[in-house]
C-alpha atoms as a PDB file:
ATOM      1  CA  UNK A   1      60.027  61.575 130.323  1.00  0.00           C
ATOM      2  CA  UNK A   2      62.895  59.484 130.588  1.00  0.00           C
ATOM      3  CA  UNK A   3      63.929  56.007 129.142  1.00  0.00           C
ATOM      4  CA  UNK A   4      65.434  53.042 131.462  1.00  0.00           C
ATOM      5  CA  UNK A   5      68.925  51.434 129.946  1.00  0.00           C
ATOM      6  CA  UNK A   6      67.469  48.298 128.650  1.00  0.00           C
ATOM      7  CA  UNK A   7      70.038  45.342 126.820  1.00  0.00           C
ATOM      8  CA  UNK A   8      72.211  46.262 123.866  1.00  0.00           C
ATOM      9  CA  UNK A   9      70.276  46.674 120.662  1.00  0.00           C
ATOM     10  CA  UNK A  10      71.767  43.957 118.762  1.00  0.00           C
ATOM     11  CA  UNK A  11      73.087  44.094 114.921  1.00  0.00           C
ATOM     12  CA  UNK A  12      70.384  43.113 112.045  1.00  0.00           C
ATOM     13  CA  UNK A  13      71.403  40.491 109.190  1.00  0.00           C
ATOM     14  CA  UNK A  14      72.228  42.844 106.031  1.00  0.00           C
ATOM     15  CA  UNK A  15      69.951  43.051 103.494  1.00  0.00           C
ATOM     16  CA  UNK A  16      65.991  43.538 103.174  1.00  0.00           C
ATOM     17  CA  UNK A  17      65.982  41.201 106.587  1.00  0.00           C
ATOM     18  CA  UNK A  18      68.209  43.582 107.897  1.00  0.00           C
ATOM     19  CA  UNK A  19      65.671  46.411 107.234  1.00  0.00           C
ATOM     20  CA  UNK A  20      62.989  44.832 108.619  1.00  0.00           C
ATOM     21  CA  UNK A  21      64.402  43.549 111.867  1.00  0.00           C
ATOM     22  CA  UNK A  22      66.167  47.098 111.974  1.00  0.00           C
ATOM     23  CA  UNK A  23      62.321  48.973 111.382  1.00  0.00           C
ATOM     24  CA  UNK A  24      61.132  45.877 114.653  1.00  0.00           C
ATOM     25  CA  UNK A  25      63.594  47.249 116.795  1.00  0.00           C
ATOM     26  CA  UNK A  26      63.112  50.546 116.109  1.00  0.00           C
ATOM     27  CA  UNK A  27      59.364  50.032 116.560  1.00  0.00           C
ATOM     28  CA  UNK A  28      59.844  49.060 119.709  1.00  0.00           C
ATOM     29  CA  UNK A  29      61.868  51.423 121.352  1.00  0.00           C
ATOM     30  CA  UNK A  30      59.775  53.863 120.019  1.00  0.00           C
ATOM     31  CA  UNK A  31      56.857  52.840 121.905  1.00  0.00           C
ATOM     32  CA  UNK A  32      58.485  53.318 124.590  1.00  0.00           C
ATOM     33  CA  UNK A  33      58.384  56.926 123.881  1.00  0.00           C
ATOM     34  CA  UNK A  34      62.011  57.970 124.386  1.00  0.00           C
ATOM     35  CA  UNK A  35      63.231  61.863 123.942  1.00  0.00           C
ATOM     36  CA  UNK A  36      63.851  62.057 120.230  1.00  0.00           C
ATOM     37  CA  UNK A  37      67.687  62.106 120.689  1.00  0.00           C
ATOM     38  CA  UNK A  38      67.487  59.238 122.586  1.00  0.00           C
ATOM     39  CA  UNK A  39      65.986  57.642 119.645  1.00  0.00           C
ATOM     40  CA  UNK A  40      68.275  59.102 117.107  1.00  0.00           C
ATOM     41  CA  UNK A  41      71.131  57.863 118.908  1.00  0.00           C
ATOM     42  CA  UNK A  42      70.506  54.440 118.884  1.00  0.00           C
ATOM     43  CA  UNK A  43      69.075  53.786 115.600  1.00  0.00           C
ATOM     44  CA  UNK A  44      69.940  56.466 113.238  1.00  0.00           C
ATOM     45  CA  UNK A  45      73.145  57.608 114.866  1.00  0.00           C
ATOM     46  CA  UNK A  46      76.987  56.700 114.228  1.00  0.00           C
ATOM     47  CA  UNK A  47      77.286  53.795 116.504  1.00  0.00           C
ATOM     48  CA  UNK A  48      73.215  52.866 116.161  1.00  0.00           C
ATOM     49  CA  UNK A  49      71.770  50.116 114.500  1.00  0.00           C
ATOM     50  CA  UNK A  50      71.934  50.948 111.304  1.00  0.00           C
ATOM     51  CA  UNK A  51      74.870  52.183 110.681  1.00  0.00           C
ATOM     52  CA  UNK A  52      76.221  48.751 112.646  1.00  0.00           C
ATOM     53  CA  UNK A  53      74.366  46.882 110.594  1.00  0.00           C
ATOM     54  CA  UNK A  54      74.729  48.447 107.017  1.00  0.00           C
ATOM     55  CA  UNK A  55      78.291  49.265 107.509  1.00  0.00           C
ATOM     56  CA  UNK A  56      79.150  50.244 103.715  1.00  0.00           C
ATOM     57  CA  UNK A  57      78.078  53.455 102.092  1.00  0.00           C
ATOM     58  CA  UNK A  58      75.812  51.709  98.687  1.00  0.00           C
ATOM     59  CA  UNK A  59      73.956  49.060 101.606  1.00  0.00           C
ATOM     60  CA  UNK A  60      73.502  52.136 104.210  1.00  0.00           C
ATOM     61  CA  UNK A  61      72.038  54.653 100.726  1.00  0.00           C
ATOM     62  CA  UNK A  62      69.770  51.331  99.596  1.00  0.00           C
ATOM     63  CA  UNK A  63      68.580  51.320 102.984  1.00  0.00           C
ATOM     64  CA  UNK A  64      67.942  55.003 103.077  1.00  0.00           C
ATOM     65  CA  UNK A  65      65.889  54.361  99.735  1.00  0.00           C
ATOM     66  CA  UNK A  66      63.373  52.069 101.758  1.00  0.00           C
ATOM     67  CA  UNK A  67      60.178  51.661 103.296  1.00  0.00           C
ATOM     68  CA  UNK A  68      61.515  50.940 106.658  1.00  0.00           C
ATOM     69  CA  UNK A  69      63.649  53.897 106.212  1.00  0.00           C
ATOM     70  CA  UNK A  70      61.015  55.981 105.629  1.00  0.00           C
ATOM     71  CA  UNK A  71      58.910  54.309 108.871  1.00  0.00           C
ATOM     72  CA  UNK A  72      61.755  55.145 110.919  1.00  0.00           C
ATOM     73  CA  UNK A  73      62.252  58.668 109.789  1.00  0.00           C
ATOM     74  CA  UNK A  74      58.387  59.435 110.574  1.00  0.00           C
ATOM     75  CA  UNK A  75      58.870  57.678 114.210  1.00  0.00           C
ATOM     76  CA  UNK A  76      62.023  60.078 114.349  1.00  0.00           C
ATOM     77  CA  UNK A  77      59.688  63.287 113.335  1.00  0.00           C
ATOM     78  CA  UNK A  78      56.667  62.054 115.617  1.00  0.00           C
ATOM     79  CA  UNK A  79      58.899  62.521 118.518  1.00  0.00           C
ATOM     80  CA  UNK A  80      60.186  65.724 117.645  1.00  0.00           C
ATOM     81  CA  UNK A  81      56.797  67.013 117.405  1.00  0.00           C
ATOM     82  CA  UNK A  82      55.734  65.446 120.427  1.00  0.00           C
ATOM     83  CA  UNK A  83      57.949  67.071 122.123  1.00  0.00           C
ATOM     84  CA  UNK A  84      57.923  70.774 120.485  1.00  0.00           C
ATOM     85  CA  UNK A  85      54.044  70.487 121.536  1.00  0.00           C
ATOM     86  CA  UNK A  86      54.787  69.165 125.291  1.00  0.00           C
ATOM     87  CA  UNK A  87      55.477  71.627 127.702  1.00  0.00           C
ATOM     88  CA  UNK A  88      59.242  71.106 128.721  1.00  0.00           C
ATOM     89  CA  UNK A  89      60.193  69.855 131.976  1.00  0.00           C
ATOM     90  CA  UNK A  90      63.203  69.570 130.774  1.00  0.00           C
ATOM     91  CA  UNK A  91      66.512  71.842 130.868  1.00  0.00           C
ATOM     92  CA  UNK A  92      65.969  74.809 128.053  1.00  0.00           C
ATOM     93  CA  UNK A  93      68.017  74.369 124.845  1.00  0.00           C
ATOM     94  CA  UNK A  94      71.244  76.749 124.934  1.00  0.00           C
ATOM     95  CA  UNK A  95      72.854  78.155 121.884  1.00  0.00           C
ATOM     96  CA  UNK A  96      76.814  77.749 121.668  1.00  0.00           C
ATOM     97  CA  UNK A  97      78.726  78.877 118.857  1.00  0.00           C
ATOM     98  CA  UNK A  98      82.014  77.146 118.704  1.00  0.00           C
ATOM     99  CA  UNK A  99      85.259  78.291 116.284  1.00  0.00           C
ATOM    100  CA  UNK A 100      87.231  75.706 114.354  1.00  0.00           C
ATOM    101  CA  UNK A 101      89.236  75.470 111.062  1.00  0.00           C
ATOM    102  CA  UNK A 102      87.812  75.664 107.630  1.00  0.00           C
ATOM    103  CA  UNK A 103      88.794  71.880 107.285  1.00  0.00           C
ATOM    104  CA  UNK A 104      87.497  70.535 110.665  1.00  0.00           C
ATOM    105  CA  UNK A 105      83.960  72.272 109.343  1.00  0.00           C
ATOM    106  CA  UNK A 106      83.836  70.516 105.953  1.00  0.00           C
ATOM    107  CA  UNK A 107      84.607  67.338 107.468  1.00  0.00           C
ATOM    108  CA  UNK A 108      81.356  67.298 109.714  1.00  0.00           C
ATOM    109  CA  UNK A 109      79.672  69.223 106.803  1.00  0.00           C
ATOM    110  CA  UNK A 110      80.585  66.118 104.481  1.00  0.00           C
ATOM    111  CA  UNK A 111      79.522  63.438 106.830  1.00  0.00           C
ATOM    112  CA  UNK A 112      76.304  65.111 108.039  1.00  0.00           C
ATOM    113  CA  UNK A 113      75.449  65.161 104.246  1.00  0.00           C
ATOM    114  CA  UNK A 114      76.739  61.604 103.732  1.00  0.00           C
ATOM    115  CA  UNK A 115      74.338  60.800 106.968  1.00  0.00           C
ATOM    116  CA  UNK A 116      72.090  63.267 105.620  1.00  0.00           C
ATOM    117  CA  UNK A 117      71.160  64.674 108.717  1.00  0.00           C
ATOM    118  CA  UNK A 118      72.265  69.114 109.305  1.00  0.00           C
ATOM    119  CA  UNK A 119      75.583  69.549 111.218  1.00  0.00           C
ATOM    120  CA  UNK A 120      73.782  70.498 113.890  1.00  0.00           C
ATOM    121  CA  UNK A 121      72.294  67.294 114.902  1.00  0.00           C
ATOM    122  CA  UNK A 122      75.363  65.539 114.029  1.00  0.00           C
ATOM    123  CA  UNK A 123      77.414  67.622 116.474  1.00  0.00           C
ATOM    124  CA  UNK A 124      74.782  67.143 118.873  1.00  0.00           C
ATOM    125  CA  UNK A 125      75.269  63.312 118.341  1.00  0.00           C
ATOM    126  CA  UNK A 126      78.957  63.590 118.587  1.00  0.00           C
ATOM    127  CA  UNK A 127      78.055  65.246 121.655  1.00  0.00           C
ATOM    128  CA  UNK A 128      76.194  62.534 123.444  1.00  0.00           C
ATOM    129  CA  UNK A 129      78.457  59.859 122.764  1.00  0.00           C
ATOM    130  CA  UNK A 130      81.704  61.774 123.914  1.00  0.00           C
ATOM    131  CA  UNK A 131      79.355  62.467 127.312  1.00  0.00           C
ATOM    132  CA  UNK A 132      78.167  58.610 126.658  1.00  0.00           C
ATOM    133  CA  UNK A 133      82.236  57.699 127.427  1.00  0.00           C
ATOM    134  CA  UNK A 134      82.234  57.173 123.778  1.00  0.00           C
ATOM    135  CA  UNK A 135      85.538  55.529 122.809  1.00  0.00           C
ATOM    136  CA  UNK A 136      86.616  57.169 120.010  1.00  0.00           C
ATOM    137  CA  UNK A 137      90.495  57.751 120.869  1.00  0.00           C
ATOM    138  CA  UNK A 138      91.006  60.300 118.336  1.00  0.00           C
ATOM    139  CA  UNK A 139      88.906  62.572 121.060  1.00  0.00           C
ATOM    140  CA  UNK A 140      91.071  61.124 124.179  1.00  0.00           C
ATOM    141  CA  UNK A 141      91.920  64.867 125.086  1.00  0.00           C
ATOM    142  CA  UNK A 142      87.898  65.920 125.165  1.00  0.00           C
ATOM    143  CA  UNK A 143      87.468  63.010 126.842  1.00  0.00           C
ATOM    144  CA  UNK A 144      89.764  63.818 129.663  1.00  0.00           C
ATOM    145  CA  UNK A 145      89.142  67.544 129.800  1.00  0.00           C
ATOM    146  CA  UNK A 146      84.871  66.428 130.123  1.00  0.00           C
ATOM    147  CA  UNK A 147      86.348  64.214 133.118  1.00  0.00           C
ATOM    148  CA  UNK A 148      88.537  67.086 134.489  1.00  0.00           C
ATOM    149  CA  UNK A 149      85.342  68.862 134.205  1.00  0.00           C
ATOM    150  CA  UNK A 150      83.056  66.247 135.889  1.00  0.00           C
ATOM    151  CA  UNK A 151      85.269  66.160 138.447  1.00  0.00           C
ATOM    152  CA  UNK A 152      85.533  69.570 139.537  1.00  0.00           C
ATOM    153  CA  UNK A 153      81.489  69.511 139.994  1.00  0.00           C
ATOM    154  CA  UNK A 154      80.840  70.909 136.414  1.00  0.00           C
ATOM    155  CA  UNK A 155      78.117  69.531 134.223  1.00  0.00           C
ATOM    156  CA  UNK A 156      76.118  70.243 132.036  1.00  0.00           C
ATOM    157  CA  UNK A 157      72.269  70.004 131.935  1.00  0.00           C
ATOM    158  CA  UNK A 158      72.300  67.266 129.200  1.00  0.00           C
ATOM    159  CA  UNK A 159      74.836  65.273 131.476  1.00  0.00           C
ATOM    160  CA  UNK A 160      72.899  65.637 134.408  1.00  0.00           C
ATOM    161  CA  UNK A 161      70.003  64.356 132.019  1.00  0.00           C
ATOM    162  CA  UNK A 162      71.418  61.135 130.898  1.00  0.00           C
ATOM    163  CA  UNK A 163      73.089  60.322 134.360  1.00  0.00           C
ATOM    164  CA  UNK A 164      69.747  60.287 135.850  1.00  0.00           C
ATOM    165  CA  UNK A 165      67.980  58.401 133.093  1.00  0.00           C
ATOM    166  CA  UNK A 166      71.092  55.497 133.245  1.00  0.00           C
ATOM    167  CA  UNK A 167      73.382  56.471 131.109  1.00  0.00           C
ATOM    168  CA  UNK A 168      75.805  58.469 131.560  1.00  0.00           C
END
């Protein structure tokens, strides 16, 4: 299943407008039945929708709190499940375990709370967007050893993935 690059999803008004327009949106990529990451990514993730359009932590938790919020979350879930019950045609699921400093840990620990979302789907996130050409600078040296890699004819199956699907 893949999902054509369509136009930028533009940024809702704050507010309960914002909510709703952010809920339409979502709505509608979702019936477009995207890979659940996909969808993550660009509503629920750090550069999505919401987060663009609720850009303070009390508007983004009263947001959380609502209705739409909700909506989206079961869209989110309905995906997920699809896709556990689907036989995969897509590359299996790996397991990396990956070393790093107490602090560097909390960090993502306290933003995947803050997110709410487990650090594992954050990372995963992080992931996506640094293989996106994300343009965070303070990852400039992942950035150009993923390049290095790229060039040298190594990628990985969720890079292949995107590239083919527009967006990578």
């Amino acid at each position: 299943m893949s999902v054509s690059a369509t136009a930028p999803v533009q940024a809702a008004p704050a507010g309960n407008h914002g909510a709703t327009a952010i809920l339409e949106v979502a709505e509608r990529l979702y019936a477009m039945q995207p890979e659940w990451v996909i969808f993550f990514r660009e509503v629920l993730g750090v550069d999505g929708i919401v987060r663009r359009t609720f850009r303070d932590t009390d508007s983004l938790i009263r947001f959380e709190c609502s209705p739409q919020y909700a909506r989206i979350r079961e869209m989110l879930n309905e995906l997920r499940n699809r896709q556990q019950e689907q036989p995969s045609q897509r590359v299996t699921q790996r397991v990396v375990t990956v070393r790093m400093p107490r602090a560097l840990h909390e960090t993502l620990k306290a933003e995947a709370e803050q997110m709410r979302v487990s650090i594992n789907t954050l990372c995963i996130s992080k992931l996506i967007q640094l293989l996106d050409g994300g343009k965070d600078s303070s990852m400039g040296a992942l950035q150009n050893h993923a390049a290095d890699s790229r060039e040298a004819g190594v990628h990985s199956g969720e890079a292949m993935r995107l590239k083919k699907i527009g967006l990578e």
